[in-house]
N, C-alpha and C. Protein backbone atom coordinates (compact mmCIF):
# COMPACT_ATOMS: atom_id res chain seq x y z
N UNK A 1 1.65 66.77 21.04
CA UNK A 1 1.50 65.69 22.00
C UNK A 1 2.20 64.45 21.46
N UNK A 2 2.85 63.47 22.37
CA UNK A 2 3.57 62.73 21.97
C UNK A 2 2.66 61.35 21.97
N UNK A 3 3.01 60.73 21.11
CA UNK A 3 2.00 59.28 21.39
C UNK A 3 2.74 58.17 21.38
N UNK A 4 2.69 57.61 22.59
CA UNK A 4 4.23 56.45 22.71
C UNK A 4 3.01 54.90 23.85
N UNK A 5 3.36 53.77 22.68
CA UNK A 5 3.07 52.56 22.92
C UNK A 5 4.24 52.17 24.25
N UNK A 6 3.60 51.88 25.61
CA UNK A 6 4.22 50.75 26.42
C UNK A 6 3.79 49.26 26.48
N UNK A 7 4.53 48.40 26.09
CA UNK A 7 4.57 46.88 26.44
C UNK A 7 4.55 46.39 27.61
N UNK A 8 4.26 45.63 28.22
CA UNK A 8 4.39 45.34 29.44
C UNK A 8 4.31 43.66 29.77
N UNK A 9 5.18 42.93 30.53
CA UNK A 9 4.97 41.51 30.32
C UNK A 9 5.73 40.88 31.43
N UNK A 10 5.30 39.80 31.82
CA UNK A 10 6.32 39.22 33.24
C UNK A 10 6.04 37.67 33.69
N UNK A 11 7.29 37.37 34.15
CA UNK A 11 7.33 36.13 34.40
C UNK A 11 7.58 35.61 35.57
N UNK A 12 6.83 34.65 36.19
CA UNK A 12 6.83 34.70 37.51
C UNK A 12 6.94 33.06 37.90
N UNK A 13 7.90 32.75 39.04
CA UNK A 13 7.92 31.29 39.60
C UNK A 13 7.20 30.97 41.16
N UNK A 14 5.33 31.10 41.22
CA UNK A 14 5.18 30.77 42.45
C UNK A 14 5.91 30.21 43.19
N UNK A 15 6.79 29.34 43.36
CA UNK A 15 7.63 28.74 44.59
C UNK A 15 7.81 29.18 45.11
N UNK A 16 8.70 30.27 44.64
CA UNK A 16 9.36 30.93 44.91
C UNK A 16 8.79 32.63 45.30
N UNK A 17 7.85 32.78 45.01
CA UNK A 17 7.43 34.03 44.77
C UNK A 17 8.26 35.19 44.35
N UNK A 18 9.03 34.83 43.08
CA UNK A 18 9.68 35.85 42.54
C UNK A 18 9.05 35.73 41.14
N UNK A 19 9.33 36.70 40.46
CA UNK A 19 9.35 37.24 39.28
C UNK A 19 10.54 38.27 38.45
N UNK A 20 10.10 38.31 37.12
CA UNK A 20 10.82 39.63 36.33
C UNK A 20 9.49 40.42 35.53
N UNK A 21 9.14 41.47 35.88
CA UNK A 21 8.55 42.69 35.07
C UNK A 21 9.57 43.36 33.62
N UNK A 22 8.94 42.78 32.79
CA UNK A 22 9.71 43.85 31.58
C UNK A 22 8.55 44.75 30.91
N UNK A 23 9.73 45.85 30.12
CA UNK A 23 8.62 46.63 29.15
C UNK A 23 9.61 47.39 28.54
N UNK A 24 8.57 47.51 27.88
CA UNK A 24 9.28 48.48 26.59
C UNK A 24 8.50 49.97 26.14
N UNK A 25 9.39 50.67 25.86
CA UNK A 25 8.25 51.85 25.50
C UNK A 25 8.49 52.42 24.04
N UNK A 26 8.15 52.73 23.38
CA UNK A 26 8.19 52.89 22.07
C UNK A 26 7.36 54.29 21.31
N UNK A 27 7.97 55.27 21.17
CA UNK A 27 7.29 56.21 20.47
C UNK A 27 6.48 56.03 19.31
N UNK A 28 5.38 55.85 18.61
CA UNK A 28 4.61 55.68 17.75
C UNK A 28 5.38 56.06 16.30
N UNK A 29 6.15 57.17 16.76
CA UNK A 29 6.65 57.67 15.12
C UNK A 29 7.85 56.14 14.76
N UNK A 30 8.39 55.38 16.10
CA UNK A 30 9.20 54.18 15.53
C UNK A 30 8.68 52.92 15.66
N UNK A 31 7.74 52.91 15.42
CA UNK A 31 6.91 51.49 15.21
C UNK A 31 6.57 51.39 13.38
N UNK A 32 7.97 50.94 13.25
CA UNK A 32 7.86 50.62 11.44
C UNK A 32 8.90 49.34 11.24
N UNK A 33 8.74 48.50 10.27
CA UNK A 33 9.26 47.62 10.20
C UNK A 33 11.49 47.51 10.09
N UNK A 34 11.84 48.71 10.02
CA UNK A 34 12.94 49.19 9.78
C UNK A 34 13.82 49.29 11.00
N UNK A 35 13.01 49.09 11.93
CA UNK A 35 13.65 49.70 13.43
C UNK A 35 13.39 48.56 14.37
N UNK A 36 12.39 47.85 14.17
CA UNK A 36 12.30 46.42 14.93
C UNK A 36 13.66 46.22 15.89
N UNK A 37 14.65 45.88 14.93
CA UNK A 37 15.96 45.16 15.93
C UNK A 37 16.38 46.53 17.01
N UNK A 38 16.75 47.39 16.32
CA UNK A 38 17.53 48.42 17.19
C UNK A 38 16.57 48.53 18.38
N UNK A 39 15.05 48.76 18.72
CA UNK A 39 13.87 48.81 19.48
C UNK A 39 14.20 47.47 20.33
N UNK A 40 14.52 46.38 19.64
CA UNK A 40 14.79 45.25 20.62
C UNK A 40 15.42 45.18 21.72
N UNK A 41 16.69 45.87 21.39
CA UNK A 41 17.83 46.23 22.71
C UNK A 41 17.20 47.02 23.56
N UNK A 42 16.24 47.71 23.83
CA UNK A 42 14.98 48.89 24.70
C UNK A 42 14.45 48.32 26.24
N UNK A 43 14.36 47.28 25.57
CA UNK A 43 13.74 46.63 26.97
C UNK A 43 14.34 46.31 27.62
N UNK A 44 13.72 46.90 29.11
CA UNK A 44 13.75 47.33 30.07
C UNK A 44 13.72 45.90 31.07
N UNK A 45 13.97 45.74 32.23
CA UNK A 45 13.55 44.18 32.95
C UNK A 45 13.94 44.56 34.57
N UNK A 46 13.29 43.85 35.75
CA UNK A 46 13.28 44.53 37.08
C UNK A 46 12.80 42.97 37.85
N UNK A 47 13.53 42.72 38.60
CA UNK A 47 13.39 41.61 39.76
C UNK A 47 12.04 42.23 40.65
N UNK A 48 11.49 41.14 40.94
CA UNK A 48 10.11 41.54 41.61
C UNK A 48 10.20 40.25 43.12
N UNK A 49 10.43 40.37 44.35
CA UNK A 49 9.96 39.23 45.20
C UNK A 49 8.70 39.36 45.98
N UNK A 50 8.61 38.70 46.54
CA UNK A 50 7.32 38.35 47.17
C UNK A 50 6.15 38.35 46.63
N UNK A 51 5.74 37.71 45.25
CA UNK A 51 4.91 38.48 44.16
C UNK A 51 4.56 37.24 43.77
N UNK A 52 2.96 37.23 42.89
CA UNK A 52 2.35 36.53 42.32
C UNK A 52 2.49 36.72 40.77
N UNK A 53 2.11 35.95 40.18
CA UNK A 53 1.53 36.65 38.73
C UNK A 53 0.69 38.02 39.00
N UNK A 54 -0.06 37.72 39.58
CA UNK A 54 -1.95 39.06 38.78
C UNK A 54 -1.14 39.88 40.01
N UNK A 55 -0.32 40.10 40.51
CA UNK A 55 0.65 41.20 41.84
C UNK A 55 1.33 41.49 40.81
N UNK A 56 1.76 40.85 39.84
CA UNK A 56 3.66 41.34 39.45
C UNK A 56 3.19 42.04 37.89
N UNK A 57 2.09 41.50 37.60
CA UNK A 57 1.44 42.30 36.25
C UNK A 57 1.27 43.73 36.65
N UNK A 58 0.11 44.33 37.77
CA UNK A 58 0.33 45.58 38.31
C UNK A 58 1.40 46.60 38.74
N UNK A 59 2.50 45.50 39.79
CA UNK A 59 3.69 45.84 39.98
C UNK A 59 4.30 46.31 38.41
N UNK A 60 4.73 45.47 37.74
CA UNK A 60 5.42 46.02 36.46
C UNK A 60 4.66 47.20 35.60
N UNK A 61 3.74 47.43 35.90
CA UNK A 61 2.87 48.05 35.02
C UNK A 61 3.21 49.84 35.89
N UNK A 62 3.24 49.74 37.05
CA UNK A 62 3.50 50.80 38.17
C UNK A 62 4.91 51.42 38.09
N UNK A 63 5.84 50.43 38.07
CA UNK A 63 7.08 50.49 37.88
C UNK A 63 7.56 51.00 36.36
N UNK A 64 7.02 50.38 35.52
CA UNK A 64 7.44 51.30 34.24
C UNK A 64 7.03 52.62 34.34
N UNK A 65 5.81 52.60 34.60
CA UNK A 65 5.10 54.08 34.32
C UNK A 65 5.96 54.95 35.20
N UNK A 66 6.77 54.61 36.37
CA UNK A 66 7.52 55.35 37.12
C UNK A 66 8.79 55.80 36.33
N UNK A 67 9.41 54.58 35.62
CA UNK A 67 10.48 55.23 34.74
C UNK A 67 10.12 55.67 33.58
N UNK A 68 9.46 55.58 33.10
CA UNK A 68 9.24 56.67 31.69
C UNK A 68 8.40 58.01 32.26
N UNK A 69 7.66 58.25 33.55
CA UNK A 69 7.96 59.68 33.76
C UNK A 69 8.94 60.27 34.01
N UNK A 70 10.39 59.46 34.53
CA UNK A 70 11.46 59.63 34.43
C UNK A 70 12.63 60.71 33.13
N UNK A 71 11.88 59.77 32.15
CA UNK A 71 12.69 59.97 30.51
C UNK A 71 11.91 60.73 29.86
N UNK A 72 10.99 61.07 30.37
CA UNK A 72 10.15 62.40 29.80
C UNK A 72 10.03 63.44 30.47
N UNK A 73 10.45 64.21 29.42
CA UNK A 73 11.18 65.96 29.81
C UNK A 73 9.46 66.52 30.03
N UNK A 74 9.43 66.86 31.03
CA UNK A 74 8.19 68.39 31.12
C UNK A 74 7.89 68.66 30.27
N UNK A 75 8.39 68.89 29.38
CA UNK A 75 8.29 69.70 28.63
C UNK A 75 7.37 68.93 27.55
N UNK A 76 7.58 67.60 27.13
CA UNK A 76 7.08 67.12 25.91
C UNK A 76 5.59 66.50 26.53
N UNK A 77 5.29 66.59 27.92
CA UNK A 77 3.59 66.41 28.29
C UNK A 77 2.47 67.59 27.79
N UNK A 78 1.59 67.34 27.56
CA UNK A 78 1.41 65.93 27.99
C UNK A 78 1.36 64.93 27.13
N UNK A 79 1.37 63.32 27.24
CA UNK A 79 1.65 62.33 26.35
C UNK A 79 0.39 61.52 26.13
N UNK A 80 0.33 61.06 24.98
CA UNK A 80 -1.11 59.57 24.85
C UNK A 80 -0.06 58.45 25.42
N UNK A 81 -0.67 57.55 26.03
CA UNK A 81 -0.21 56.44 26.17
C UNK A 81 -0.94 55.13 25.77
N UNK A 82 -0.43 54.04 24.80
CA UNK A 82 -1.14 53.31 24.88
C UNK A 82 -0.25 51.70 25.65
N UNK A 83 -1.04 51.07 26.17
CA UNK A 83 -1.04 50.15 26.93
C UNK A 83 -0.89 48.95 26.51
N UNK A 84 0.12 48.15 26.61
CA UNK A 84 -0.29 46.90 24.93
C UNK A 84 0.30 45.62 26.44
N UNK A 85 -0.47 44.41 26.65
CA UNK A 85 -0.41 43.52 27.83
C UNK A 85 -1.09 42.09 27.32
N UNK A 86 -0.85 41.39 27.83
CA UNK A 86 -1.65 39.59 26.94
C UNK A 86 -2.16 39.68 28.77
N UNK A 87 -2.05 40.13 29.31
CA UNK A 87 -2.43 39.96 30.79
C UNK A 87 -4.39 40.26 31.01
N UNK A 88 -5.17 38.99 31.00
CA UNK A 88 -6.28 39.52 31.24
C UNK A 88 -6.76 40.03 32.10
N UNK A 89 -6.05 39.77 33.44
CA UNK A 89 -6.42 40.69 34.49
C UNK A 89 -6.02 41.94 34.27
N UNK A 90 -5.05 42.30 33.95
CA UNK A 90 -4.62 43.67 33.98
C UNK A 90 -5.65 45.06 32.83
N UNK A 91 -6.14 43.91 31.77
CA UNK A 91 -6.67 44.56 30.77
C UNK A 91 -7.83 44.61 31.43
N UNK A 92 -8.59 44.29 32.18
CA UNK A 92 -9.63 43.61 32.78
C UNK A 92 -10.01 45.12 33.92
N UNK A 93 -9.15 45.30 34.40
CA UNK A 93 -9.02 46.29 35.54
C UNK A 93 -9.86 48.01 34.80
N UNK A 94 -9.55 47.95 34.25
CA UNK A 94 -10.70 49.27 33.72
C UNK A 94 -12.26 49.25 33.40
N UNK A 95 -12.28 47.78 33.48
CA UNK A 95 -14.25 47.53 33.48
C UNK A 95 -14.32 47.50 34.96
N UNK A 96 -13.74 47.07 35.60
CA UNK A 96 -14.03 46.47 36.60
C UNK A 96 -14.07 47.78 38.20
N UNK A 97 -13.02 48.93 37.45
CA UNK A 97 -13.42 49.61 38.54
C UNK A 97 -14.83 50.30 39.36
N UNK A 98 -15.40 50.52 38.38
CA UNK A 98 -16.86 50.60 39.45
C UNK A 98 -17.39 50.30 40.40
N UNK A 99 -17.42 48.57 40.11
CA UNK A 99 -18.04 47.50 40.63
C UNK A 99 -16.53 47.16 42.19
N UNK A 100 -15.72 47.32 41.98
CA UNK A 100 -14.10 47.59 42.84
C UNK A 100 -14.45 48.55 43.98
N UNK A 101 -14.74 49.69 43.64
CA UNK A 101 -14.70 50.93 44.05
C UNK A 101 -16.26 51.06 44.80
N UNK A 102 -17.08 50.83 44.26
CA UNK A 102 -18.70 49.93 45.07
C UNK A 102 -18.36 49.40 46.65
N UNK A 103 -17.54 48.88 45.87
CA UNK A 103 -17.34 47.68 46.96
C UNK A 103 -15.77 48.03 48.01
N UNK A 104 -15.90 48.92 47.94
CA UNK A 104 -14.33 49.57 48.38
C UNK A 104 -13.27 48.29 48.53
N UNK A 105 -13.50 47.98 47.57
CA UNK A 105 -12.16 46.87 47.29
C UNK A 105 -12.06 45.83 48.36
N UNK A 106 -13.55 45.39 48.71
CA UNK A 106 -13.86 44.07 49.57
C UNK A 106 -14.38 43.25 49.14
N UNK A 107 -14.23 41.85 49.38
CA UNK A 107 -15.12 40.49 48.85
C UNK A 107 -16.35 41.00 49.51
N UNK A 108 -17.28 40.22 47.92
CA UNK A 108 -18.65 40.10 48.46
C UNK A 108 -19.28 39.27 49.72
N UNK A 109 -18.64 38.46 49.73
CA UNK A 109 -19.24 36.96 50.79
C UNK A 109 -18.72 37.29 51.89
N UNK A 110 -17.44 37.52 52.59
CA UNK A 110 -16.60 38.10 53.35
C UNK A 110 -16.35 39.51 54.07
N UNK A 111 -16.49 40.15 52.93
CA UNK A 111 -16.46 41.58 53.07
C UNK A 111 -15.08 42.03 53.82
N UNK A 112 -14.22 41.23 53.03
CA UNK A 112 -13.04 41.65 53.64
C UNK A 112 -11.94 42.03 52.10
N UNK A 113 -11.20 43.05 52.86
CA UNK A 113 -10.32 43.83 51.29
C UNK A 113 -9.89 42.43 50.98
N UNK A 114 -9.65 42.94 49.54
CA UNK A 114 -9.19 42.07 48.24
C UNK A 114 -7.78 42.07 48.80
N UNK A 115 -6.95 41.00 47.95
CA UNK A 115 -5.60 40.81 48.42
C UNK A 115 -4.91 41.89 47.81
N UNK A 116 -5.22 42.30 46.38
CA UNK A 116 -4.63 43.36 45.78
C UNK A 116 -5.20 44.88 46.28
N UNK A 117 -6.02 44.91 46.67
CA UNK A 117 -6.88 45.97 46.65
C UNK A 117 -5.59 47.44 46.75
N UNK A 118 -4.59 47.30 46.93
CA UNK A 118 -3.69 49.02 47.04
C UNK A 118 -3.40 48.46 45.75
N UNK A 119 -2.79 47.64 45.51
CA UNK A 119 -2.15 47.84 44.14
C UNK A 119 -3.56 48.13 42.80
N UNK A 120 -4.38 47.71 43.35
CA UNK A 120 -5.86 48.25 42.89
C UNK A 120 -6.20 49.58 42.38
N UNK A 121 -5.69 50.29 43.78
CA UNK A 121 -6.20 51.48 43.63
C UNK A 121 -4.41 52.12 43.04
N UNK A 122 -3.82 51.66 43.29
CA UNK A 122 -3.00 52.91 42.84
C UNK A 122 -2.69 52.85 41.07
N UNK A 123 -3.36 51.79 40.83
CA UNK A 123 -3.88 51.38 39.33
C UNK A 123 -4.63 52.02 38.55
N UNK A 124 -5.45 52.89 39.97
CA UNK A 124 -6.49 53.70 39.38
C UNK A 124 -5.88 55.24 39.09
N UNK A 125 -5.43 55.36 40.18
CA UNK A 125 -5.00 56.64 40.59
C UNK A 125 -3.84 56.87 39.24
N UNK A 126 -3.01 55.92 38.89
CA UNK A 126 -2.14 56.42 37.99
C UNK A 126 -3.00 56.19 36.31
N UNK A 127 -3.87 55.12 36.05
CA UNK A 127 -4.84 55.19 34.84
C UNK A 127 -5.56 57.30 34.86
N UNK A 128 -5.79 57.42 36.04
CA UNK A 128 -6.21 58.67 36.10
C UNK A 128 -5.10 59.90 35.36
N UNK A 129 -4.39 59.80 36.22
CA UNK A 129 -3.25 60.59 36.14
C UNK A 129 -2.77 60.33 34.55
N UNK A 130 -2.66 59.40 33.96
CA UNK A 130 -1.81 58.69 32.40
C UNK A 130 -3.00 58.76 31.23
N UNK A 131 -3.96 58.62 32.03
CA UNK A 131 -5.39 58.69 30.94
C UNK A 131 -5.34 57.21 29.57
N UNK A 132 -4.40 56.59 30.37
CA UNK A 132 -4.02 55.86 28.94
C UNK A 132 -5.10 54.57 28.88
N UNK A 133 -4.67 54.16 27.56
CA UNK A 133 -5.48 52.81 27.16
C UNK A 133 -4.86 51.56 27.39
N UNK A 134 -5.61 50.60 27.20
CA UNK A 134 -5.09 49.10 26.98
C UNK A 134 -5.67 48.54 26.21
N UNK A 135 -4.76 48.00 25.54
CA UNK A 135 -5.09 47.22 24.50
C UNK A 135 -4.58 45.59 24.96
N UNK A 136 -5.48 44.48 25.23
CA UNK A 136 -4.86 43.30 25.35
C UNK A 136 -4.50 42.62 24.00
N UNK A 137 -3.49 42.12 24.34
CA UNK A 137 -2.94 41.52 23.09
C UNK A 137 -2.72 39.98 23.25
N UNK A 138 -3.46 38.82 21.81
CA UNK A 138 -2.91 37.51 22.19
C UNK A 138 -1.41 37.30 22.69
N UNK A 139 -1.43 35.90 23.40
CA UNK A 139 0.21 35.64 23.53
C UNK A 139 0.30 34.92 22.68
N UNK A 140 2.00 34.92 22.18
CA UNK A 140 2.54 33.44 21.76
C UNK A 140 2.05 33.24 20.20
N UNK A 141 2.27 34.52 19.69
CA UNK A 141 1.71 34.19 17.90
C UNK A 141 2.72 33.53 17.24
N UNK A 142 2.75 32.77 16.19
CA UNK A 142 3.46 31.85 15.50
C UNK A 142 4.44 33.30 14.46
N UNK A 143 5.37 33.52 14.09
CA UNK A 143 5.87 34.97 13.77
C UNK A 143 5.29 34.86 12.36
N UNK A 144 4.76 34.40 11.71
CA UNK A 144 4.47 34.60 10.09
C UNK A 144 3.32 35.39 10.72
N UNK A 145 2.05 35.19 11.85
CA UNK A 145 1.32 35.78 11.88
C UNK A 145 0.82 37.09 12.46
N UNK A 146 2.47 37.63 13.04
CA UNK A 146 2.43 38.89 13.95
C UNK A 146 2.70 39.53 13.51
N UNK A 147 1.64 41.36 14.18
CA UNK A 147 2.06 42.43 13.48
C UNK A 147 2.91 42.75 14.09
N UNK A 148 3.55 44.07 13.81
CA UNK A 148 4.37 45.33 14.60
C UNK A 148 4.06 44.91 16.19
N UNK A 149 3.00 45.34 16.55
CA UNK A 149 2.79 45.34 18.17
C UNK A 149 2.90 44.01 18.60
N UNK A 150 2.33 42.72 18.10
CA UNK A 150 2.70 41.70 18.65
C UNK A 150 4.61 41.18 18.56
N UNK A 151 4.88 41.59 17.58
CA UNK A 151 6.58 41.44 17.37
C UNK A 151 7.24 42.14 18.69
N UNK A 152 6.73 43.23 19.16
CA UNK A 152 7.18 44.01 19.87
C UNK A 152 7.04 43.53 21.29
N UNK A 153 5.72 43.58 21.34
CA UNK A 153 5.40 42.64 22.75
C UNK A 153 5.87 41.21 22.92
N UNK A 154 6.46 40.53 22.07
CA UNK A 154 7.40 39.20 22.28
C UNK A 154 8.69 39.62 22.68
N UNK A 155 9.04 40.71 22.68
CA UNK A 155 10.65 41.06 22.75
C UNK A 155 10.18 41.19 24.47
N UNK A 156 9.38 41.40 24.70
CA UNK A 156 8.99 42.06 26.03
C UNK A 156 8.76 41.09 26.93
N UNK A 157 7.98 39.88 26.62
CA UNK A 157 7.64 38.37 26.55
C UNK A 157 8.94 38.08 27.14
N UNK A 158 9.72 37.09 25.77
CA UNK A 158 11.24 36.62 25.90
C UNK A 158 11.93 36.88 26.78
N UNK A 159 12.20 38.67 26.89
CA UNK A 159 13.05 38.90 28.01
C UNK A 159 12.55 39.17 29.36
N UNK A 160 11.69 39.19 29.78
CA UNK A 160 11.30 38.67 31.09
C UNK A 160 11.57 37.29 31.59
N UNK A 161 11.09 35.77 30.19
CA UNK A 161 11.08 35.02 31.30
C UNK A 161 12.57 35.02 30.91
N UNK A 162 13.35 35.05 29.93
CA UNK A 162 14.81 35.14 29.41
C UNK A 162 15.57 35.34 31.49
N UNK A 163 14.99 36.10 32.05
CA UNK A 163 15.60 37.07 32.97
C UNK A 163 15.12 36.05 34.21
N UNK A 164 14.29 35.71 34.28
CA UNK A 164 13.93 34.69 35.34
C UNK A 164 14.31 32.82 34.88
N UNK A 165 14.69 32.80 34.06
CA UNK A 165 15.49 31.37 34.00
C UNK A 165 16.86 31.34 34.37
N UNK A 166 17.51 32.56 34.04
CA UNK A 166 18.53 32.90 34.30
C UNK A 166 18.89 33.60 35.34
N UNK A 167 18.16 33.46 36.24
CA UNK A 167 18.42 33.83 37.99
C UNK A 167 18.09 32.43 38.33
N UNK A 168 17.05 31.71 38.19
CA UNK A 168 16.96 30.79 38.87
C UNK A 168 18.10 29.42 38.19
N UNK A 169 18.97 29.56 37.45
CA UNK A 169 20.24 29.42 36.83
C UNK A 169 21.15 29.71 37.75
N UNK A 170 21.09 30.95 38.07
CA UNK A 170 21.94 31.70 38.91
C UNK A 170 22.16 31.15 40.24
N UNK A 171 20.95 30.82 40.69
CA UNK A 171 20.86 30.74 42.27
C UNK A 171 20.38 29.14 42.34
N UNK A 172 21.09 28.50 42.23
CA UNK A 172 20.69 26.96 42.84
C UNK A 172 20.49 26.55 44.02
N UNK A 173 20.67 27.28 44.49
CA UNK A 173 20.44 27.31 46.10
C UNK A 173 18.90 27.57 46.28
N UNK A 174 18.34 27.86 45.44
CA UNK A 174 16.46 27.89 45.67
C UNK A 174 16.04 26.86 45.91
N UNK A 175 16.41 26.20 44.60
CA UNK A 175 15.78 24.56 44.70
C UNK A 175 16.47 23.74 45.63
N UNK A 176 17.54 23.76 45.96
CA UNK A 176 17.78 22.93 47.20
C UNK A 176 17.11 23.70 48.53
N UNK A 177 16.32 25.03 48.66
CA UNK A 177 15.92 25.33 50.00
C UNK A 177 14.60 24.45 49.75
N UNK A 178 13.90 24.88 48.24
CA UNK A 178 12.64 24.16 48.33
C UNK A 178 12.19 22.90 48.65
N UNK A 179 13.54 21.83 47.96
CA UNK A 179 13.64 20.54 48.00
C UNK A 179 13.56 20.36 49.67
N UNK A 180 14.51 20.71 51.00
CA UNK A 180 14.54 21.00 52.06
C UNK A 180 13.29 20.78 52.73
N UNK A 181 12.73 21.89 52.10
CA UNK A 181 11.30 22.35 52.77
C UNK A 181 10.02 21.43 52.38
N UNK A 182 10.25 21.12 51.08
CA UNK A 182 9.26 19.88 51.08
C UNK A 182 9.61 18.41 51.56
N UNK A 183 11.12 17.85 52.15
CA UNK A 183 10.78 17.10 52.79
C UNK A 183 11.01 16.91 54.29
N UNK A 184 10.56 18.02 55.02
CA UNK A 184 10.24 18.34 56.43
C UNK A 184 9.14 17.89 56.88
């Protein structure tokens, strides 16, 4: 059985409701201090619109897991997966299904579905299917004080928002629609 760490991390500009989802996936046998850089070039990164933060954490989290069943041969399943995220909602989502699923994914007061509630469930449905863990991880460690996995999950960090400064770089034409729109 293969045992391979995914990263997962994203950066998002309400205004706009865009984002970037990155991740990284990493086989356990190369998580040693020797391989760091070459592992760096790995990550992965994906434009996300119409999306929130606690939307684009799930989204990215859905979306990787789609390409690394991709890059894994039949043959080498089944796999451990572990889950490595600074995202508390996302880490959050495995206590919480019970009490979700109770409630078929409706507010209490309201009783009307949650805004996420599919990306909810298909959260579940693939935790089912992947069996995997999560591990939340602090953000933003000072580097004298990070291990392996936090080193790793900054590469994952960086190039997300790396990827969303540099679209909204790209496209100046946002902020002049926004500017527009706020003084209408």
């Amino acid at each position: 059985m293969h045992t391979l760490s995914l990263f997962t991390d994203v950066s998002c500009n309400p205004k706009f409701q865009i984002g970037f989802g990155a991740y990284l996936l990493v086989a356990d046998l190369d998580l040693n201090a020797d391989r760091m850089e070459l592992i760096k070039d790995r990550v992965k990164y994906k434009k996300f619109d119409f999306t929130s933060s606690t939307k684009l954490e799930i989204e990215t989290l859905l979306w990787a897991l789609q390409e690394v069943k991709k890059i894994i041969p039949k043959s080498d399943w089944p796999v451990r997966l572990t889950l490595y995220t600074d995202s508390q909602g996302l880490a959050g989502l495995p206590d919480r299904r019970a009490k979700l699923e109770q409630l078929n994914f409706k507010s209490i007061g309201k009783n009307r579905e949650l805004n996420q509630a599919a990306l909810y469930r298909k959260f579940y449905r693939a935790s089912d299917r992947w069996q995997f863990k999560v591990v939340k991880l602090k953000g933003h460690f000072k580097s004298l004080k990070k291990d392996t996995f936090q080193t790793l999950f900054t590469y994952v960090d960086k190039r997300s928002r790396k990827e969303l400064k540099s679209y909204l770089k790209e496209n100046p034409l946002l902020n002049t629609i926004r500017d527009s729109l706020i003084s209408i």
